[in-house]
PDB file of N, CA and C in Angstrom:
ATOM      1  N   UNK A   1       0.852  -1.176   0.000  1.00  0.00           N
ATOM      2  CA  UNK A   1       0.000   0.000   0.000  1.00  0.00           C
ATOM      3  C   UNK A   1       0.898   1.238   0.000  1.00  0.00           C
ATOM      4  N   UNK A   2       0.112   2.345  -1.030  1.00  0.00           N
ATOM      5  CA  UNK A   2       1.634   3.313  -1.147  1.00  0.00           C
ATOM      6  C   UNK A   2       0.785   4.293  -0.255  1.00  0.00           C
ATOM      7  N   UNK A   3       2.038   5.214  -0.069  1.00  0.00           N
ATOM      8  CA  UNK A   3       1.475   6.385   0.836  1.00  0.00           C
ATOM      9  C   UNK A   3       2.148   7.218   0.810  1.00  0.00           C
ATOM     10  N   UNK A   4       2.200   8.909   0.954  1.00  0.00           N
ATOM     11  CA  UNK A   4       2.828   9.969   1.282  1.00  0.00           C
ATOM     12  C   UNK A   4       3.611  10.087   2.426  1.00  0.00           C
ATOM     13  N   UNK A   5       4.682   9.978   3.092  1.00  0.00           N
ATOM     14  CA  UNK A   5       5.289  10.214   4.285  1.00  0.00           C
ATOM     15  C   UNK A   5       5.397  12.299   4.802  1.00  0.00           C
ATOM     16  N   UNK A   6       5.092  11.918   5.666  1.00  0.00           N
ATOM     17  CA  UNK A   6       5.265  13.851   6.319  1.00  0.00           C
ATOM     18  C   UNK A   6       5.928  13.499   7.692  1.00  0.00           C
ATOM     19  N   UNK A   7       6.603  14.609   7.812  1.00  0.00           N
ATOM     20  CA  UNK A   7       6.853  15.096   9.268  1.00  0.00           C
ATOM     21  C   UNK A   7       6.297  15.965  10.040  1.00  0.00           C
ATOM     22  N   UNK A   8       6.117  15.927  11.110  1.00  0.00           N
ATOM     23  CA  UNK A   8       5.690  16.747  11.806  1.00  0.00           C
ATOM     24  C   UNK A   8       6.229  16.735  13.371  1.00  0.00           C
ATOM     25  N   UNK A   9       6.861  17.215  13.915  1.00  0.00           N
ATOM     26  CA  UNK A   9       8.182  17.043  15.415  1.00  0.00           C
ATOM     27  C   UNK A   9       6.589  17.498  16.184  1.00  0.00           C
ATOM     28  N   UNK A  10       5.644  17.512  16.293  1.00  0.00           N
ATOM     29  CA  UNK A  10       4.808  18.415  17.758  1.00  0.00           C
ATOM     30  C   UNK A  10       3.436  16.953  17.640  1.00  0.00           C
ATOM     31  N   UNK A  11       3.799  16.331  16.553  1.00  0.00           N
ATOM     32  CA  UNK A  11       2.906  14.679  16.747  1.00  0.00           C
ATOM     33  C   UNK A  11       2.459  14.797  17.946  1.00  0.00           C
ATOM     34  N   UNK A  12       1.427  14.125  18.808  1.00  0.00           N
ATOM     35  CA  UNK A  12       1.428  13.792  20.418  1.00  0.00           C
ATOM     36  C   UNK A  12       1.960  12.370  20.198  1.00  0.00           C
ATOM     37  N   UNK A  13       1.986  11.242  18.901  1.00  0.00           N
ATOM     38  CA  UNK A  13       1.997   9.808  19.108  1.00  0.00           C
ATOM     39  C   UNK A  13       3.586   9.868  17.791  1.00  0.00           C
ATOM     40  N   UNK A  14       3.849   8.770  18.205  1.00  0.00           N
ATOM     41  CA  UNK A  14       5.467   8.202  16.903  1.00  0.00           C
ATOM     42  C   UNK A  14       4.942   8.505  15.566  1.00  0.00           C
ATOM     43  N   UNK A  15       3.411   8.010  15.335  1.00  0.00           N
ATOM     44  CA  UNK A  15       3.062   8.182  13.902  1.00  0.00           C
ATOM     45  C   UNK A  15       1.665   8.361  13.965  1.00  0.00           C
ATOM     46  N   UNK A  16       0.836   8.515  12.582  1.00  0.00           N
ATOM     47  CA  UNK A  16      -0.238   8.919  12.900  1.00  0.00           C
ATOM     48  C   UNK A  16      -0.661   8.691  11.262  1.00  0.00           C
ATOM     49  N   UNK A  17      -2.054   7.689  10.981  1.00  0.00           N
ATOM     50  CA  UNK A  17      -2.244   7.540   9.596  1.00  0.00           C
ATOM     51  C   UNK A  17      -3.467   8.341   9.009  1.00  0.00           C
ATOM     52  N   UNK A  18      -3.454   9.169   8.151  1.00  0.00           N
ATOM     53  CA  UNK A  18      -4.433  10.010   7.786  1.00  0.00           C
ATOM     54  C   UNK A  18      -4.403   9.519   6.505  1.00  0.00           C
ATOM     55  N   UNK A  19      -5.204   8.917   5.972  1.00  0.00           N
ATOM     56  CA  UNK A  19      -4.964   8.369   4.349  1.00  0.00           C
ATOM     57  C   UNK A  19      -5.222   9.400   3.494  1.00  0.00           C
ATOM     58  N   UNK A  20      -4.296   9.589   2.896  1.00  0.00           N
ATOM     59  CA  UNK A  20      -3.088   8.194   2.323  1.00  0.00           C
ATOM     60  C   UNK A  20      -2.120   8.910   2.717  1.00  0.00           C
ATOM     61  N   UNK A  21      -1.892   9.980   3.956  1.00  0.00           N
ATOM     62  CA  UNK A  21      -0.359  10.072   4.853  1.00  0.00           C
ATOM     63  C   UNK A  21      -0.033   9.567   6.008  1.00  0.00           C
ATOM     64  N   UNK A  22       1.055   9.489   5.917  1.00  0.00           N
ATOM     65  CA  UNK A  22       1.612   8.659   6.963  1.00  0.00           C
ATOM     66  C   UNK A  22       2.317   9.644   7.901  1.00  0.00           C
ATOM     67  N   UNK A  23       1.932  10.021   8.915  1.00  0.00           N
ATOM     68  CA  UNK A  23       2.740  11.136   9.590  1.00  0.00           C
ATOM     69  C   UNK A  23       3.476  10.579  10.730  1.00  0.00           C
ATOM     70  N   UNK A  24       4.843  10.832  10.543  1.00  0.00           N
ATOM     71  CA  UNK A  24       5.959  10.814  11.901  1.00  0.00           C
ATOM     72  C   UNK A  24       6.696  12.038  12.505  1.00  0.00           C
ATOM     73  N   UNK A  25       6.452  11.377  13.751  1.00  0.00           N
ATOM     74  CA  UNK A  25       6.894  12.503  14.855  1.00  0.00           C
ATOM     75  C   UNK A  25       8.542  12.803  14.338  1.00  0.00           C
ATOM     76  N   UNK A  26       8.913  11.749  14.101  1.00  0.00           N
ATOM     77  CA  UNK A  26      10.636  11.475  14.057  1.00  0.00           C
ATOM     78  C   UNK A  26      10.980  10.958  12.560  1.00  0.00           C
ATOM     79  N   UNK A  27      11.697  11.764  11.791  1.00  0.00           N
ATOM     80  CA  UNK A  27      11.720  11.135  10.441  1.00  0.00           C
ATOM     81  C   UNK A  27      12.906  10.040  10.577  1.00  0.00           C
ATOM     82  N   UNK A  28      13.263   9.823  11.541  1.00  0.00           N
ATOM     83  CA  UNK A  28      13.994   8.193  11.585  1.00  0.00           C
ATOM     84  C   UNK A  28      12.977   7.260  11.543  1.00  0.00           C
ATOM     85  N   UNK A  29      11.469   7.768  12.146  1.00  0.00           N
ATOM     86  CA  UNK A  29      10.665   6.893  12.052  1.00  0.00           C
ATOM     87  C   UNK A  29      10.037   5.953  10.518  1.00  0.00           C
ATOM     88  N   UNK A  30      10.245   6.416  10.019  1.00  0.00           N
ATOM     89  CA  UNK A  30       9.800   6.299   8.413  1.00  0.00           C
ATOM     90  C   UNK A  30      10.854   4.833   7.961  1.00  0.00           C
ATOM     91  N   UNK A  31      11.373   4.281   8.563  1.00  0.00           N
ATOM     92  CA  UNK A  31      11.906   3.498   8.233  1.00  0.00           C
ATOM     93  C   UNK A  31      12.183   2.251   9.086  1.00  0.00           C
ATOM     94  N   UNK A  32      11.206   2.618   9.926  1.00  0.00           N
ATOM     95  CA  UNK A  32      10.851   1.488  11.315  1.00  0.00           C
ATOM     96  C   UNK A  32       9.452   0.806  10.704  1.00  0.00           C
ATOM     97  N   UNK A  33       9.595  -0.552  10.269  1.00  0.00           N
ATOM     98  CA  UNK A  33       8.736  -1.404   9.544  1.00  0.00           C
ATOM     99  C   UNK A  33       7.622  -1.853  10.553  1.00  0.00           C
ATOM    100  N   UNK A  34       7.826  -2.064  11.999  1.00  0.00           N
ATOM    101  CA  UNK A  34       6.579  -2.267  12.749  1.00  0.00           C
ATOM    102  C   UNK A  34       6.205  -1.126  12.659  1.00  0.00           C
ATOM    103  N   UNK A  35       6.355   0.300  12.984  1.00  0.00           N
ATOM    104  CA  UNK A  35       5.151   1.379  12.676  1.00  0.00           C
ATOM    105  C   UNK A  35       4.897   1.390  11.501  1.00  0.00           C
ATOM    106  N   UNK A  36       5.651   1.337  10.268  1.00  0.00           N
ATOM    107  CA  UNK A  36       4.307   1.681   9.032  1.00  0.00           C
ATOM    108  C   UNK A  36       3.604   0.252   9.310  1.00  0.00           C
ATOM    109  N   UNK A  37       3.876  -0.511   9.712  1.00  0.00           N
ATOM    110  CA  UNK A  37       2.889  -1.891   9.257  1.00  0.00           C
ATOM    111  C   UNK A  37       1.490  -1.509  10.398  1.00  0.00           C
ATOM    112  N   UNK A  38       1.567  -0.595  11.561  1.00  0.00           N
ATOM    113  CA  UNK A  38       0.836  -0.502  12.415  1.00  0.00           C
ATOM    114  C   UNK A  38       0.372   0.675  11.526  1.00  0.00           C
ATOM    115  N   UNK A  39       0.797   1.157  10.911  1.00  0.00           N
ATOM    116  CA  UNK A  39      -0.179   2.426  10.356  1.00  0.00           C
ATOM    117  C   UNK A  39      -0.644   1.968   9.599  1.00  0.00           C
ATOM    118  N   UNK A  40      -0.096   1.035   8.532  1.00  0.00           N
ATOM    119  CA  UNK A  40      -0.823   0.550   7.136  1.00  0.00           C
ATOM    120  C   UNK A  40      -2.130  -0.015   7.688  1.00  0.00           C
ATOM    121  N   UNK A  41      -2.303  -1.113   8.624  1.00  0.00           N
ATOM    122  CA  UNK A  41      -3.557  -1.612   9.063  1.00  0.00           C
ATOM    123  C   UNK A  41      -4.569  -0.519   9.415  1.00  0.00           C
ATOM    124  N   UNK A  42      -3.892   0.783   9.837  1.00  0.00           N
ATOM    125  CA  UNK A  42      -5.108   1.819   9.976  1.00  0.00           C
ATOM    126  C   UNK A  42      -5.778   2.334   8.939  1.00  0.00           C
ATOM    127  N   UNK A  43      -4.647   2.009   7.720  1.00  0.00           N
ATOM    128  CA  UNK A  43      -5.077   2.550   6.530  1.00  0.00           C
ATOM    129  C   UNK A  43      -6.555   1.509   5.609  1.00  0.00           C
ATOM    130  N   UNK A  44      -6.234   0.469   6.002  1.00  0.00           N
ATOM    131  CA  UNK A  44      -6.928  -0.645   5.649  1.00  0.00           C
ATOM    132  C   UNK A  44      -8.123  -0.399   6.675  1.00  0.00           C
ATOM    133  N   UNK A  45      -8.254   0.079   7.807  1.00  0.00           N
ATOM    134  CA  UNK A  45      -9.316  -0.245   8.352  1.00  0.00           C
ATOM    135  C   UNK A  45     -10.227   1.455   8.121  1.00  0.00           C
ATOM    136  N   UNK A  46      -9.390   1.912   7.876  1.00  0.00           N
ATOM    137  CA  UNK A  46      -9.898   3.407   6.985  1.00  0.00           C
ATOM    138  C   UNK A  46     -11.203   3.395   5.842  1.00  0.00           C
ATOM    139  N   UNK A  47     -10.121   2.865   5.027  1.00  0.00           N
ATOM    140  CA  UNK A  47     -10.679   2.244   3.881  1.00  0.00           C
ATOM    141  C   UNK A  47     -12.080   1.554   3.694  1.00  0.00           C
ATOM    142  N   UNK A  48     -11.752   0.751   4.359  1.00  0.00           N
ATOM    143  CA  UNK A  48     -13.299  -0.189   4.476  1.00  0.00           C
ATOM    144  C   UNK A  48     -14.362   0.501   5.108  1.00  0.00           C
ATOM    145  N   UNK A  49     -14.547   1.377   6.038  1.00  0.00           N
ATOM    146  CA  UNK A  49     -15.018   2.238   6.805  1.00  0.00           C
ATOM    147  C   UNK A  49     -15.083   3.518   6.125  1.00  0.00           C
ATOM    148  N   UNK A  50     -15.108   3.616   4.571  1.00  0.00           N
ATOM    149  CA  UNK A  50     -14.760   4.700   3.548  1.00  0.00           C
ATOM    150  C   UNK A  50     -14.211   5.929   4.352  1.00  0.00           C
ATOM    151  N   UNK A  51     -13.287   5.884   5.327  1.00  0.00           N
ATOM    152  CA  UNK A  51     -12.674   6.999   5.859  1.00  0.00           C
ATOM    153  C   UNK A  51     -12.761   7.433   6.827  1.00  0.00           C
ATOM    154  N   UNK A  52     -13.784   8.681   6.697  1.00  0.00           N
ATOM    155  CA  UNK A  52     -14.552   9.413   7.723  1.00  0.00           C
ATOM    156  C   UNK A  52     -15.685   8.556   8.460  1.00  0.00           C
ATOM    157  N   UNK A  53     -15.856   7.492   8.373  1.00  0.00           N
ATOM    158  CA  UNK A  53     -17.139   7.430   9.793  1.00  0.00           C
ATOM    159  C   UNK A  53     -15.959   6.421  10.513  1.00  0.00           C
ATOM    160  N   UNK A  54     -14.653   5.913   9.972  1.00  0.00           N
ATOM    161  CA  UNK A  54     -13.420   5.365  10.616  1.00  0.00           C
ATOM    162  C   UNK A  54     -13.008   6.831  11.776  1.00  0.00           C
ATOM    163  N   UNK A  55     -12.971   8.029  11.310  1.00  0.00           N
ATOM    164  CA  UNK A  55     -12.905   8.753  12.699  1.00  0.00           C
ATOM    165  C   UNK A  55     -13.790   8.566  13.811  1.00  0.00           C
ATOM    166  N   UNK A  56     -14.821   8.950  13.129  1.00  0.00           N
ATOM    167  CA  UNK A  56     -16.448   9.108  13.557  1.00  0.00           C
ATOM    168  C   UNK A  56     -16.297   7.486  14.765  1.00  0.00           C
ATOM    169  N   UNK A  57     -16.592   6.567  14.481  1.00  0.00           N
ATOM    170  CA  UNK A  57     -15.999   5.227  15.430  1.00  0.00           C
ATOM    171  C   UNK A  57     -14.662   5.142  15.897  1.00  0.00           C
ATOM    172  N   UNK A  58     -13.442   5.739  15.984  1.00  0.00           N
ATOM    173  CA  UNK A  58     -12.614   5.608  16.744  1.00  0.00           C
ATOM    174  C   UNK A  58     -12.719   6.471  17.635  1.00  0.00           C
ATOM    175  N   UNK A  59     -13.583   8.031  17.377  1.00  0.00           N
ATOM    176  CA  UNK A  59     -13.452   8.803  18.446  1.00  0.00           C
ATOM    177  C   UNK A  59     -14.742   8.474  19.402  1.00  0.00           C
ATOM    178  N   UNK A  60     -15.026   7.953  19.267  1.00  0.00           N
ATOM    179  CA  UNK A  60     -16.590   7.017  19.807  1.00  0.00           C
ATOM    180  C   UNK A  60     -15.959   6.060  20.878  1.00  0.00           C
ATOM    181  N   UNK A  61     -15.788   5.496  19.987  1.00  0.00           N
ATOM    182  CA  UNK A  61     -14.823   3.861  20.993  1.00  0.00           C
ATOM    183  C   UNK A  61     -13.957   4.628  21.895  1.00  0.00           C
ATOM    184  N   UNK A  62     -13.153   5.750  21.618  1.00  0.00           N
ATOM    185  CA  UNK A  62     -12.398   6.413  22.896  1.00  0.00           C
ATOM    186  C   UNK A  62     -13.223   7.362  23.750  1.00  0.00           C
ATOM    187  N   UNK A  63     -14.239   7.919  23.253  1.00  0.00           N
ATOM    188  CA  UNK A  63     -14.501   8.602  24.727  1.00  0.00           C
ATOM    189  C   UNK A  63     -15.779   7.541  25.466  1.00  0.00           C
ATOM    190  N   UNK A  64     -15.848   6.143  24.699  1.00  0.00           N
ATOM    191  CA  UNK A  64     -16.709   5.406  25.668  1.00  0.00           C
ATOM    192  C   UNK A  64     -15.962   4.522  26.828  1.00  0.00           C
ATOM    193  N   UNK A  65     -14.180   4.226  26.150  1.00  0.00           N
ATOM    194  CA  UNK A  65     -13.324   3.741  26.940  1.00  0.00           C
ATOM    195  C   UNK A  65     -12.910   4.727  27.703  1.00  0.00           C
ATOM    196  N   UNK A  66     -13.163   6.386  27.708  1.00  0.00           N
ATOM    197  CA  UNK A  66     -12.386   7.496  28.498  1.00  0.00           C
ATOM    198  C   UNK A  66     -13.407   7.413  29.523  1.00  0.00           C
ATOM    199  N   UNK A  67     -14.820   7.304  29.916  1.00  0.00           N
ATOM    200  CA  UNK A  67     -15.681   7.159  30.874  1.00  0.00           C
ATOM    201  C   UNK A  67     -15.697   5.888  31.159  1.00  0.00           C
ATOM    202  N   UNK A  68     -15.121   4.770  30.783  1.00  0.00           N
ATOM    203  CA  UNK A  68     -15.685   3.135  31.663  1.00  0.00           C
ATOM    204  C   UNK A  68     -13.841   2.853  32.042  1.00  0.00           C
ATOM    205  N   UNK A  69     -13.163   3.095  31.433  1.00  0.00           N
ATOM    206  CA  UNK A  69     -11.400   3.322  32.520  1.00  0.00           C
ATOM    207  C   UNK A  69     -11.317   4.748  33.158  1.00  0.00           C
ATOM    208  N   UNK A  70     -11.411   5.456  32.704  1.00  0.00           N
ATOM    209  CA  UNK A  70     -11.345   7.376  33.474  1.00  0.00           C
ATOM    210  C   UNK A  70      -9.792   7.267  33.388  1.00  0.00           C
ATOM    211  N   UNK A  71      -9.009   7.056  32.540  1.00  0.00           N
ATOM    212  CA  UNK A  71      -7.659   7.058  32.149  1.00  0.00           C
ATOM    213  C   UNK A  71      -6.976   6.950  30.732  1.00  0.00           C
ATOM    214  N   UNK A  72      -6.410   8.263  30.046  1.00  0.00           N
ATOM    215  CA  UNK A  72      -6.413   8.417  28.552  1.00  0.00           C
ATOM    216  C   UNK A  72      -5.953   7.345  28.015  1.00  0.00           C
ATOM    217  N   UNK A  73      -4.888   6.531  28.622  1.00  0.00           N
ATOM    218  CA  UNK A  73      -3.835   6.009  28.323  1.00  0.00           C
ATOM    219  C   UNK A  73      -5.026   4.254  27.855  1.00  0.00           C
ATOM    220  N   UNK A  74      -5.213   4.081  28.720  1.00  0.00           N
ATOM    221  CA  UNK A  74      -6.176   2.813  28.976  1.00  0.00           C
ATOM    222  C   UNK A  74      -7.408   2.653  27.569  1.00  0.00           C
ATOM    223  N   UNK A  75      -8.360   4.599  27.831  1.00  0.00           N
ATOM    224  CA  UNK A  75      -8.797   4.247  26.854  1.00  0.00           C
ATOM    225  C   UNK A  75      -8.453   4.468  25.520  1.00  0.00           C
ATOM    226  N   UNK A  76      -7.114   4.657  25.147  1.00  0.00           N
ATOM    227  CA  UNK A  76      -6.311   4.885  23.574  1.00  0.00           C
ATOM    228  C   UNK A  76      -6.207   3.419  23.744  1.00  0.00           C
ATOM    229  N   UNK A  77      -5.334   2.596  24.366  1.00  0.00           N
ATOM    230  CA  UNK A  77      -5.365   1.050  24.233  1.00  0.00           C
ATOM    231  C   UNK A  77      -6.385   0.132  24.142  1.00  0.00           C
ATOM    232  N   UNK A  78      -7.305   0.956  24.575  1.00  0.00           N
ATOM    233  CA  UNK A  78      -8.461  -0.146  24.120  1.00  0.00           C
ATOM    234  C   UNK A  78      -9.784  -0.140  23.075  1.00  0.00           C
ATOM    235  N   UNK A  79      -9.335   0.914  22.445  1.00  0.00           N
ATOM    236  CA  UNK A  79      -9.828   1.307  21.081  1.00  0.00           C
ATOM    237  C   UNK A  79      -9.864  -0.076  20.290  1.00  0.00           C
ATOM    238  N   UNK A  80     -10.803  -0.412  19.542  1.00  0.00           N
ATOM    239  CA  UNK A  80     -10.756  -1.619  18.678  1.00  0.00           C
ATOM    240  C   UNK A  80      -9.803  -1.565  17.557  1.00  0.00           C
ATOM    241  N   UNK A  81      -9.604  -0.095  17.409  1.00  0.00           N
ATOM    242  CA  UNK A  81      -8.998  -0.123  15.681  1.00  0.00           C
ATOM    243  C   UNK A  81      -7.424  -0.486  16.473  1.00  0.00           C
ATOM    244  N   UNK A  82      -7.155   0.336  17.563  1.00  0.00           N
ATOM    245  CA  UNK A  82      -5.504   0.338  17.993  1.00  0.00           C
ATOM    246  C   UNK A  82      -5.439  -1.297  18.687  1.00  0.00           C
ATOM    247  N   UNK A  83      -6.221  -1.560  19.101  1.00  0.00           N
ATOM    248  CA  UNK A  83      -6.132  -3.632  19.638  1.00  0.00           C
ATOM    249  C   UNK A  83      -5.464  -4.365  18.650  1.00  0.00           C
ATOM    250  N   UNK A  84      -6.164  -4.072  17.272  1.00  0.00           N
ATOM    251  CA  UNK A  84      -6.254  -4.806  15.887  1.00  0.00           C
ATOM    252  C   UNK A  84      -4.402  -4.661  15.827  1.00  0.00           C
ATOM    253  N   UNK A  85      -4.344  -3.372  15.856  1.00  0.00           N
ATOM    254  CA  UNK A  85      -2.673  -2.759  14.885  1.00  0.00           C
ATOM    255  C   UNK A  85      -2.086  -3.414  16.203  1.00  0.00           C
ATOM    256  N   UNK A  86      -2.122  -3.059  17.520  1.00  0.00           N
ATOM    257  CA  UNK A  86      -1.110  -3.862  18.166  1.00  0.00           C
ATOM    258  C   UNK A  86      -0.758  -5.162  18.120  1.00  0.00           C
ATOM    259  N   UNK A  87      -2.036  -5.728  17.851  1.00  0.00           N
ATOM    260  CA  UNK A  87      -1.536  -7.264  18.090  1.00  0.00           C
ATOM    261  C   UNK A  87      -1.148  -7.940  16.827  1.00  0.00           C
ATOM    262  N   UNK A  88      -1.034  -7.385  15.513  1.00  0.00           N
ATOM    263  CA  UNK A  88      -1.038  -7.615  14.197  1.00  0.00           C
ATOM    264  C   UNK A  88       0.296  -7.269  13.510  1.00  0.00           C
ATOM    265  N   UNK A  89       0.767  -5.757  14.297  1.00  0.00           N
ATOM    266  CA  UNK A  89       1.613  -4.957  13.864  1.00  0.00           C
ATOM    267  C   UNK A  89       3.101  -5.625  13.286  1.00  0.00           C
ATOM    268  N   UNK A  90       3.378  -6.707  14.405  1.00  0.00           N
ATOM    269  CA  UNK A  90       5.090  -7.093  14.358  1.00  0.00           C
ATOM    270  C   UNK A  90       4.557  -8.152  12.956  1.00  0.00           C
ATOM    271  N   UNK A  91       3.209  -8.952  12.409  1.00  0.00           N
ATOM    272  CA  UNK A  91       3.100  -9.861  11.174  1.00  0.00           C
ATOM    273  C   UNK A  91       3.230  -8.932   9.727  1.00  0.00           C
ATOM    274  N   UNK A  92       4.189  -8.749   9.423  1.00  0.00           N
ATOM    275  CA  UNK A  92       4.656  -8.088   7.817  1.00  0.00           C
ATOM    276  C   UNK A  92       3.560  -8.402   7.126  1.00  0.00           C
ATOM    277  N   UNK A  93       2.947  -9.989   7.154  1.00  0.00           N
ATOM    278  CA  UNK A  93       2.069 -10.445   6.282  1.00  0.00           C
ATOM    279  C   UNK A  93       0.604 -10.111   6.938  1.00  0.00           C
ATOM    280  N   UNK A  94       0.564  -9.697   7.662  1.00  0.00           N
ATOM    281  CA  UNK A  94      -0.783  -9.648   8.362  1.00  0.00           C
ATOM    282  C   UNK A  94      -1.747  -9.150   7.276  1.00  0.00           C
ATOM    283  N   UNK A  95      -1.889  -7.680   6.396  1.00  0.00           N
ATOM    284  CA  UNK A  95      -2.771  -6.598   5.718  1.00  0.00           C
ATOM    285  C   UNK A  95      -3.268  -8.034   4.665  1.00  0.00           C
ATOM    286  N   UNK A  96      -1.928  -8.916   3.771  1.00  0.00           N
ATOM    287  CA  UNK A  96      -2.238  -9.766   3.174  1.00  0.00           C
ATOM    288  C   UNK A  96      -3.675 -11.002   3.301  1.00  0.00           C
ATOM    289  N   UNK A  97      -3.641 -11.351   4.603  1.00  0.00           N
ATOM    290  CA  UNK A  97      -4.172 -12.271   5.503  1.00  0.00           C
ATOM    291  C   UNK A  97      -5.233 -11.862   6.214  1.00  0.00           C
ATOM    292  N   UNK A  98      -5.642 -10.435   5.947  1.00  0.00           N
ATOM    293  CA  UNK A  98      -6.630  -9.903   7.204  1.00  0.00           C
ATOM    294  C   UNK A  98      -7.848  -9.985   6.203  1.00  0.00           C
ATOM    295  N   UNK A  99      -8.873 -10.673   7.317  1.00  0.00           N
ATOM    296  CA  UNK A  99     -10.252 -10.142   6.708  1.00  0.00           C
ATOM    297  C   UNK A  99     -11.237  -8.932   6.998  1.00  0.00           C
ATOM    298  N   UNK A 100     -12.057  -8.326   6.148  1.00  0.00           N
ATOM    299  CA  UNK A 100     -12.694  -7.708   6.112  1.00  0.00           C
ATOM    300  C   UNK A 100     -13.276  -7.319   7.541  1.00  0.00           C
ATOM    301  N   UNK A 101     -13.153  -6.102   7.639  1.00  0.00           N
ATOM    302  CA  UNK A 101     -13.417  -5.537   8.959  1.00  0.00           C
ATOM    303  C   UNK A 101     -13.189  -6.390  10.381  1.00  0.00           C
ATOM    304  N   UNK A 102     -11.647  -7.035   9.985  1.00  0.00           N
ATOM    305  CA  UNK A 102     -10.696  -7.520  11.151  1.00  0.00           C
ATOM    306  C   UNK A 102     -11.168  -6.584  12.933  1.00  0.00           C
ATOM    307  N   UNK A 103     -11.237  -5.573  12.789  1.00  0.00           N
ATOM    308  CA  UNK A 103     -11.308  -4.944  13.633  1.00  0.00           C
ATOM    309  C   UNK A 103     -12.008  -5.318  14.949  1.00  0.00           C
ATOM    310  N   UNK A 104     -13.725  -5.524  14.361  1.00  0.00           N
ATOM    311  CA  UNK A 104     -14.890  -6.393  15.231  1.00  0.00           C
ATOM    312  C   UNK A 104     -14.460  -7.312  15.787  1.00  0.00           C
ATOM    313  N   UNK A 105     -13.356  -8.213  15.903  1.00  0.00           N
ATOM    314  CA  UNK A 105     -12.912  -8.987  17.117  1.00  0.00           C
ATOM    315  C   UNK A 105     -12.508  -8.185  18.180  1.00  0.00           C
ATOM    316  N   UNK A 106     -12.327  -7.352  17.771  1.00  0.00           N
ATOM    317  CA  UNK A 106     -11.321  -6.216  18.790  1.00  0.00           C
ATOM    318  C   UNK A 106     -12.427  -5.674  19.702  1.00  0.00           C
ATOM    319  N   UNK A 107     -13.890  -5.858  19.572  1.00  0.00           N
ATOM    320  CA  UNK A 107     -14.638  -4.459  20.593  1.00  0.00           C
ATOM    321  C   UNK A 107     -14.808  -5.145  21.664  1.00  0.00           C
TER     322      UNK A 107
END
């Protein structure tokens, strides 16, 4: 999957996928294969979710995990879309192998 790379040093996170850019905090980052592979899956779960209602449900899923943990950290980790990329992220082959709205195991 191709994509635009940007920088940006004031990121709050290492990277950040806005399709079809790929934004890093650290342009050493751009060449660390577990984050694009953790971004590419965002890109894929973008996609299927034609984009925008992929915000629309991640910022959902976090402020329902920011009131049932009351801790940012807890509910960014337990976002369905970020479950998916963590536990997927280190398989190169994973995007190959993933099915259609992979994510729904994750809620």
């Amino acid at each position: 999957m191709r994509y635009w790379p940007l920088i940006w040093k004031r990121l709050p996170a290492a990277a950040m996928a806005l399709f079809p850019f790929m934004i890093f905090k650290d342009p050493q980052q751009k060449n660390n294969p577990l984050l694009i592979n953790h971004e590419k899956i965002h890109f894929q779960q973008q996609l299927e979710l034609l984009i925008i209602p992929f915000y629309v449900l991640y910022l959902l899923n976090y402020l329902i995990n920011l009131i049932r943990f009351k801790n940012r950290s807890k509910a960014y980790f337990n976002i369905c879309f970020e479950k998916e990329a963590y536990a997927n992220d280190r398989n190169i082959n994973y995007l190959q192998n993933r099915g259609l709205y992979s994510w729904i195991k994750f809620l």
